[in-house]
Structures are given as C-alpha cells and as structure tokens.
Protein backbone atom coordinates (compact mmCIF):
# COMPACT_ATOMS: atom_id res chain seq x y z
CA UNK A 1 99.20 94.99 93.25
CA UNK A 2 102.31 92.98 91.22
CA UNK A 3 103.48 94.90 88.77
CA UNK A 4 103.71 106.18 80.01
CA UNK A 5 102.72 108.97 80.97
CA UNK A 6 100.31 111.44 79.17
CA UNK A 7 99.74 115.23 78.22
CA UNK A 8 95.94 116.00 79.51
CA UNK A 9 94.09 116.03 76.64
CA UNK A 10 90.38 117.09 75.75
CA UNK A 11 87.79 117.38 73.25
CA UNK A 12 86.16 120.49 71.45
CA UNK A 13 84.14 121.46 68.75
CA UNK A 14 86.34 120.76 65.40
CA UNK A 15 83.24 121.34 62.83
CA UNK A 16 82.72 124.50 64.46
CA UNK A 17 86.49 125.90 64.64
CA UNK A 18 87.38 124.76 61.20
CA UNK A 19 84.35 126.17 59.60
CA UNK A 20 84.94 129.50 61.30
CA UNK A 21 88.01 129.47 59.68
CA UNK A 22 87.22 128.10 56.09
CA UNK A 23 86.88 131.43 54.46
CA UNK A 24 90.40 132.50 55.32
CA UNK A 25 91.69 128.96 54.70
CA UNK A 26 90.50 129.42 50.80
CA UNK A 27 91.61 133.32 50.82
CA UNK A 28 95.08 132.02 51.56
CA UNK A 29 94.66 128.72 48.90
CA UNK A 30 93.21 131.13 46.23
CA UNK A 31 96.00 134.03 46.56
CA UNK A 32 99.47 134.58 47.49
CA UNK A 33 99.64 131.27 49.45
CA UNK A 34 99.46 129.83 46.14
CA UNK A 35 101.25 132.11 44.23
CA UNK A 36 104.50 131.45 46.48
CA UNK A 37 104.34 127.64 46.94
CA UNK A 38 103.25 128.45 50.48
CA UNK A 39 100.55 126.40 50.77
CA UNK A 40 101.80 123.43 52.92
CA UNK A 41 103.32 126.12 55.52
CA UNK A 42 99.88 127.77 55.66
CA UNK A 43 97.79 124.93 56.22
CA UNK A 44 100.65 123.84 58.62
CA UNK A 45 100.21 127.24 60.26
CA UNK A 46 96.37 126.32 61.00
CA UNK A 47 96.87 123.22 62.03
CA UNK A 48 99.52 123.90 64.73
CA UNK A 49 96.59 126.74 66.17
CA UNK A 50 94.05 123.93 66.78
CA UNK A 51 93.14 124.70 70.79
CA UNK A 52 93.54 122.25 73.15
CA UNK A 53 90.72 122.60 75.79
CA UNK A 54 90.38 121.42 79.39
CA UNK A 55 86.99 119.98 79.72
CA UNK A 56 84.53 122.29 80.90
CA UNK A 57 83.83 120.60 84.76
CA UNK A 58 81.30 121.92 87.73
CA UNK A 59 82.73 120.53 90.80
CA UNK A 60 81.11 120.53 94.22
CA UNK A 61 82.70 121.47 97.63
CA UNK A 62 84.98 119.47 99.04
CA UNK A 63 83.75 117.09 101.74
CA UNK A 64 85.65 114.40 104.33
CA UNK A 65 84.87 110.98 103.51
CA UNK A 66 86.73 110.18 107.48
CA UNK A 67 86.45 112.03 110.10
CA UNK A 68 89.43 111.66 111.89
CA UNK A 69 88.32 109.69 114.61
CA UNK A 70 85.90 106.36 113.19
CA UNK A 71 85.43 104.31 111.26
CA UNK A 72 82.27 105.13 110.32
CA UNK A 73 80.71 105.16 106.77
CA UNK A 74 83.87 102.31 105.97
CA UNK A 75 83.35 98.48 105.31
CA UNK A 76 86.28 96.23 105.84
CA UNK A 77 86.46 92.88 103.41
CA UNK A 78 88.89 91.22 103.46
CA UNK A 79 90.10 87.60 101.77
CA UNK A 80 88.76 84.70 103.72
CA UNK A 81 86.20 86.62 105.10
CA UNK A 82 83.09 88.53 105.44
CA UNK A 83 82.36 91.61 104.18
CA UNK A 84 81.98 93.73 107.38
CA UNK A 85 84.32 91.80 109.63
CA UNK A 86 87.57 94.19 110.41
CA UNK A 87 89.62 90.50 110.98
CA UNK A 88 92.04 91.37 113.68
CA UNK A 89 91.34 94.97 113.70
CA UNK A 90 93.41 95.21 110.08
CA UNK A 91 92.00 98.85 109.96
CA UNK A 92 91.90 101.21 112.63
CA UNK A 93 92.43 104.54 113.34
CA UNK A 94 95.28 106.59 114.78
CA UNK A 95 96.35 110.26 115.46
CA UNK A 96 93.69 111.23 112.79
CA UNK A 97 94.68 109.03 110.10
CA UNK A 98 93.64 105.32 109.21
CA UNK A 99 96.13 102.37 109.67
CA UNK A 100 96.79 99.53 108.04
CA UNK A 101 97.99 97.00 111.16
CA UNK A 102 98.97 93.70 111.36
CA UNK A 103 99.87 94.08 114.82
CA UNK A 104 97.10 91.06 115.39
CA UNK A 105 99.17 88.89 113.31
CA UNK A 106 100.99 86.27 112.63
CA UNK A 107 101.39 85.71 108.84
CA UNK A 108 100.14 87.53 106.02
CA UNK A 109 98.27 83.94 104.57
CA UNK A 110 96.89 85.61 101.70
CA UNK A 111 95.00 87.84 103.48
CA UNK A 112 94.43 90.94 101.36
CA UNK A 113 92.15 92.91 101.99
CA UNK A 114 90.06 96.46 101.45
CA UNK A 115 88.40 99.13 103.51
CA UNK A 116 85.57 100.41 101.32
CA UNK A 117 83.47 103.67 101.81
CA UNK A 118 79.88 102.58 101.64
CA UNK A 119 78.54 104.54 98.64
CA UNK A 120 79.49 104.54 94.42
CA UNK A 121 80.77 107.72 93.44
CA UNK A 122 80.91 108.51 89.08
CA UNK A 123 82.32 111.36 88.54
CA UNK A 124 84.68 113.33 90.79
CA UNK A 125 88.20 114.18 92.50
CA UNK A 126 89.83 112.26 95.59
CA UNK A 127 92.66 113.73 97.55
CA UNK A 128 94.39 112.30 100.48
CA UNK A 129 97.66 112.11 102.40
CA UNK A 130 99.55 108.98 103.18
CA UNK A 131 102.72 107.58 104.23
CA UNK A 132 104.37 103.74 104.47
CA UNK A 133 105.32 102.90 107.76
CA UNK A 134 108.93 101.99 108.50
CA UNK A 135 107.94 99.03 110.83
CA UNK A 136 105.37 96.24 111.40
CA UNK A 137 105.04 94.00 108.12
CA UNK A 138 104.89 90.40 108.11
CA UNK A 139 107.43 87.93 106.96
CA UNK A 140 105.69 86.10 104.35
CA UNK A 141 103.82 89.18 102.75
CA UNK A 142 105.10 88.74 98.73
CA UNK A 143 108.02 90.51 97.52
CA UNK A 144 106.09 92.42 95.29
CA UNK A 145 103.95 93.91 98.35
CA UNK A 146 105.72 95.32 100.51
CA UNK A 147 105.60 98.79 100.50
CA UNK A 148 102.98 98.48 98.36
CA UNK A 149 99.36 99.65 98.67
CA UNK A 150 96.43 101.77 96.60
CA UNK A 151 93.66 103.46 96.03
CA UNK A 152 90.73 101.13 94.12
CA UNK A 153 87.89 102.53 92.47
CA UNK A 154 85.35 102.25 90.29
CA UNK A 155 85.20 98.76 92.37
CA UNK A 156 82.73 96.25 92.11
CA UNK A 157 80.92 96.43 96.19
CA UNK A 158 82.16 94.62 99.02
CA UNK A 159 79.10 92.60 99.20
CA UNK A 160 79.47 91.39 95.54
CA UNK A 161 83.42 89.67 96.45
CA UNK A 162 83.43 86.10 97.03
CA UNK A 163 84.82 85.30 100.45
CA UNK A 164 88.12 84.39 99.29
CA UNK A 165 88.68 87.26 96.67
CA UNK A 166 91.79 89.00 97.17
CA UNK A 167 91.12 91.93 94.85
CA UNK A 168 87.60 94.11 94.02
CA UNK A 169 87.20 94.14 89.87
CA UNK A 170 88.39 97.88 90.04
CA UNK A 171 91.72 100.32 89.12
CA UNK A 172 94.15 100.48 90.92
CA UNK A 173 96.02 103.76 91.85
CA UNK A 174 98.83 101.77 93.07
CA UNK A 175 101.18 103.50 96.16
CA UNK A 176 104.24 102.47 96.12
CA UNK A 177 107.49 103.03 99.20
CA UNK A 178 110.97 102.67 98.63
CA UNK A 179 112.26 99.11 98.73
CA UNK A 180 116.36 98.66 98.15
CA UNK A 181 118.46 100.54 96.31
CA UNK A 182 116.57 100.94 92.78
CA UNK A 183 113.94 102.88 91.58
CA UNK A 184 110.74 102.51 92.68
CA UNK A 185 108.22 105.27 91.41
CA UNK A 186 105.02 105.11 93.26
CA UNK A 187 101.63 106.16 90.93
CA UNK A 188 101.27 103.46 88.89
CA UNK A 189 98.33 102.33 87.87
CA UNK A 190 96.82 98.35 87.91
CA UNK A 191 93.67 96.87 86.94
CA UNK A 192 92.41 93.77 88.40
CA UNK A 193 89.13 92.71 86.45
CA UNK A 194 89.28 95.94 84.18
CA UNK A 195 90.96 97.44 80.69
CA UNK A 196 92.56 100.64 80.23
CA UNK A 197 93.14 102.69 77.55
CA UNK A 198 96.53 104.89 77.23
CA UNK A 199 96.79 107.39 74.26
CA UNK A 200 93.92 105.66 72.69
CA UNK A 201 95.82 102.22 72.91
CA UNK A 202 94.54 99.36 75.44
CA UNK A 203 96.87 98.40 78.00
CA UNK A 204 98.04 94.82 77.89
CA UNK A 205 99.62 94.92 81.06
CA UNK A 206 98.49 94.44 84.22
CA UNK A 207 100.27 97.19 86.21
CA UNK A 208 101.55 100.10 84.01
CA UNK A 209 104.59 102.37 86.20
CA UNK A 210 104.69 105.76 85.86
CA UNK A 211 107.23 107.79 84.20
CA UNK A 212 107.84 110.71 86.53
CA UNK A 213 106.68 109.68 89.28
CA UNK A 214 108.95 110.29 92.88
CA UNK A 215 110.35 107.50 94.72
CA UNK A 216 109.21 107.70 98.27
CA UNK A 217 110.96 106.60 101.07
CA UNK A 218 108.84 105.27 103.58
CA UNK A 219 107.77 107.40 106.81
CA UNK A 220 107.12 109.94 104.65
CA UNK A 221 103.91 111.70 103.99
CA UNK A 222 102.65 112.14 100.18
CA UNK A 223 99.89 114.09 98.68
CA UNK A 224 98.14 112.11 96.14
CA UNK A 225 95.00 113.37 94.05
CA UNK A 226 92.81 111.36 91.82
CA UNK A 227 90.44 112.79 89.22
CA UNK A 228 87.74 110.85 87.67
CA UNK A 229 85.94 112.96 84.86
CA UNK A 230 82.51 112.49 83.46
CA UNK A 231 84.03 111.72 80.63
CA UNK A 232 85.82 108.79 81.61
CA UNK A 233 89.31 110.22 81.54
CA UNK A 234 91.30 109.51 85.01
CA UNK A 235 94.40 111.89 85.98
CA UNK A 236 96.58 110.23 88.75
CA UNK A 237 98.79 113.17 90.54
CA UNK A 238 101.61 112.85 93.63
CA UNK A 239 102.29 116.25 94.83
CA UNK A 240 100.73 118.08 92.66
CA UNK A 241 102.14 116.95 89.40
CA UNK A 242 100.41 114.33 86.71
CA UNK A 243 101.43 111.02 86.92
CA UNK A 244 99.29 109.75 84.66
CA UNK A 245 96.31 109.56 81.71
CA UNK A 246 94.11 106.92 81.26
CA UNK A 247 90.65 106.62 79.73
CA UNK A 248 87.97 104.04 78.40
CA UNK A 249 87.65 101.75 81.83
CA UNK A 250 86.31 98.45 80.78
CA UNK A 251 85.45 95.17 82.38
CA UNK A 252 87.64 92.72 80.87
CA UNK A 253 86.30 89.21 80.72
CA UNK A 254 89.91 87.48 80.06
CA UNK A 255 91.19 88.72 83.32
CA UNK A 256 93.16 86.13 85.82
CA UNK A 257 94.09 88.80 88.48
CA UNK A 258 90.75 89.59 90.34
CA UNK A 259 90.79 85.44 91.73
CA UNK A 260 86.73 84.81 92.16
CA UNK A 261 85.24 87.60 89.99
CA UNK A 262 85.22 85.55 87.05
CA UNK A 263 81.15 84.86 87.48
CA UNK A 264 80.83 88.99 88.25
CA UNK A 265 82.72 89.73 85.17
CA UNK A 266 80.81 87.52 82.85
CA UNK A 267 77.64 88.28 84.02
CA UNK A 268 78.13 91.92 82.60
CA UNK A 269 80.30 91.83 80.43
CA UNK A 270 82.98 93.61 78.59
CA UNK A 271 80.97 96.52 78.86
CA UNK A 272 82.08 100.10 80.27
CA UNK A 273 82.65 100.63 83.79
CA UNK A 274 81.14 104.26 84.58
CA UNK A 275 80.99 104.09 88.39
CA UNK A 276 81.60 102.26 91.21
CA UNK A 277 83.09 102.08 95.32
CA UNK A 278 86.56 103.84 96.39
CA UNK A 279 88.72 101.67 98.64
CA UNK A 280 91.65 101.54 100.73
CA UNK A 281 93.86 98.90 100.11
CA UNK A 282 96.18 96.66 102.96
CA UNK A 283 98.52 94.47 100.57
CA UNK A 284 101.05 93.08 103.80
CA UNK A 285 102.71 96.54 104.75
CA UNK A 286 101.44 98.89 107.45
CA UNK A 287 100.21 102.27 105.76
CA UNK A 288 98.05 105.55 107.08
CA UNK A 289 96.03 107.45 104.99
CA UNK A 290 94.80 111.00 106.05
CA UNK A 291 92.87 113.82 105.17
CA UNK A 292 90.73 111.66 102.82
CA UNK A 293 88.10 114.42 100.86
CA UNK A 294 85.80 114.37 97.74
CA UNK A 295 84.43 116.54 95.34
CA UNK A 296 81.90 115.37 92.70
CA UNK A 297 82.08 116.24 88.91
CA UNK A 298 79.35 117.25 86.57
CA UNK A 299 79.24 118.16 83.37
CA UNK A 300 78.19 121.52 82.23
C-alpha cells in the first residue's frame, strides 16, 4: 500500500531483580561507595547490568499453509467483487509457488485484491519466499504500486469486506521491488484500519519504511519471516535480519485508508486487535510467493 527500526526488546521481572540486589545496593551506599563520591558510578554500574530478556515462547512445528499445487484452504476477494470469486483467475498457481496474474486483463480499474487463508491465527511465525516478476503489470496500476505487494494480517475476514473494499482492516508487511534508480527498501510496514505503536510512540503515518531494509530488484527471490508474539509485539525480517518492531495493534476509528470498513471499525471500536486472517496481497504487479509455513506461539 502508498507509502525506524527497533532493537527487540522484552519484559522481565524488575521487582524481583532489583530486590535481589538491594542488599548490595545499600552495602555499596553505606561504605566506600560513599566514602569516595562513588555513588553515581555505582548505581550507574547496576543500572547498565539490568538483563534484557527474549520472551520466553513455545512454538509448534512448522506446517505448509500451500501445498504447492492448489489452491486449497485460500479465499480470493477481491474489490468489486465477491468474496470467493478468483475474478479472472488473479491467483493461481505455478511451478510450486502462487501468482499474482493479470494475464486476464485489461486495466487494473481499482481492482485490488487479497487471497486469504481460511482460518485466524493469534499468535505465531510466518515464513515464505517471494519474488516480483519482471513482466506482466498493467498500465494504469498507480505509481505507488507497482512493485508493490504484502503480507496482511491480523485482517478483518473476507466475508466481513464490503464488495468494493480495496483493503482488509489489517497490517501490512508491505513487499516492495526495485522501481528506478532510487532507493526503495522493501519491509515496511502499513496499516489500513489499524494503529501501531513504535518504541512506545503511535505511528501517525500510514506506511512507516524501514531503515535497513535491502532494495530488491525484481526477479529475485527473498526470504521474508514474520513473527507475531503473544504479547503483541511483531518482528518483520528479510533474509534473516530485523526489519522492524512494532507493538500495541489497534483498530483505529479515524482511519480513511481501509475505503468501506468504516461501519466494521466503529462497530468495535478502538479496541485491541489480538488476532485475525493472513493474506496475500495483488496491488497491480505480478508476484509469486512460495514455501508459505506457520508455526503457532504460546506462552509459557
């Protein structure tokens, strides 16, 4: 979609590390720390020790959400349509991977749409493979779309979109190609119908670029992980490396991105967003994903 980056962080027990370490805080206070004005260095000393813990996770095995060869277990919606109709065959599937094709068309018209798998997942990681294709787009699809794709999730379901929606109230883990001669960092992360939080600040913006992030030229194929934590925290990572950190996903009644959702929003509203469906996105530039897999999260 139209158009920072974080150290993982996690949480821990503070009561219970600073009050095993009380006694030898006063020791220090009461003694020589004192006695040599070295107070402020000592409690500095402490300070700089606190731990910073990964969140203690139980993941499941890994398991395909494709299979290589169907469709099956996916539901196509996509704007001016159904939910359930595959209009001219946008998705389909090719040498083991699924395509986004607009060999059927003509024009773009607006016609965004999503491939959804057909269950909610809360907790959990997503890796797959994907690469832009070099050929087949459509000469009005936006500026800001070609080469341009995602991942949604935490989406609202297909059944719930109006028929003209062009976007699922969800994040985006926004795919990006190379387009010209500048920069163009793919892992970005947008957030039609839905709030974000970045180092404990909400995110104004619509689409928020990565820092590090690669840019990719197109034909080639990425590895792209998402993690979703019970917690709430997301991790976005291309190749292996953290692209970025977001937490505290929240519907966001002032929205004006997900066209449609408006009623959906405000039915619910502003209230946390703890679940939902995962969904491949076709924005007007051919795409493949492959090698799609899951593994759930639980806390221990």
């Amino acid at each position: 979609m139209k158009w920072v980056t974080l150290q993982e962080s996690s949480t821990f027990d503070r009561e219970k590390w600073a009050f095993g370490r009380k006694e030898t805080i006063m020791t220090i206070l009461s003694a020589s720390a004192r006695r040599y004005g070295l107070v402020a260095i000592a409690l500095g000393l402490v300070a700089a020790s606190t731990p910073t813990l990964a969140q203690d996770l139980k993941a499941g095995p890994w398991r395909p959400l494709f299979d290589g060869k169907s469709l099956d277990s996916w539901i196509p919606k996509i704007a001016k349509h159904p939910a359930g109709e595959n209009y001219k065959q946008t998705f389909v599937v090719h040498d083991g991977a699924i395509r986004v094709s607009y060999a059927g068309y003509q024009t773009l018209d607006g016609q965004f749409g999503h491939l959804f798998y057909k269950a909610p997942f809360k907790a959990y990681r997503l890796r797959f493979t994907y690469r832009f294709l070099t050929e087949g787009g459509l000469p009005d699809t936006p500026g800001w779309a070609r080469s341009n794709s995602g991942i949604m999730f935490h989406s609202q379901s297909p059944e719930s979109m109006t028929v003209d929606q062009p976007f699922p109230v969800s994040v985006e883990f926004q795919l990006l190609g190379k387009e010209g001669d500048s920069a163009r960092p793919t892992g970005a992360v947008c957030t039609p119908g839905i709030t974000i939080a970045i180092d404990g600040q909400k995110v104004k913006e619509h689409c928020t670029p990565s820092a590090n992030a690669p840019t990719v030229p197109n034909g080639t194929w990425v590895k792209a992980e998402l993690e979703v934590r019970p917690n709430g925290e997301v991790f976005e990572k291309i190749n292996g490396v953290v692209v970025h950190h977001y937490a505290d996903l929240t519907l966001d009644p002032e929205d004006t991105v997900a066209g449609g959702a408006k009623p959906y929003i405000l039915a619910r509203g502003a209230q946390p967003v703890t679940e939902g469906y995962i969904a491949l996105q076709s924005e007007g530039h051919p795409i493949e994903f492959k090698d799609i897999e899951i593994q759930e999260l639980t806390a221990r």
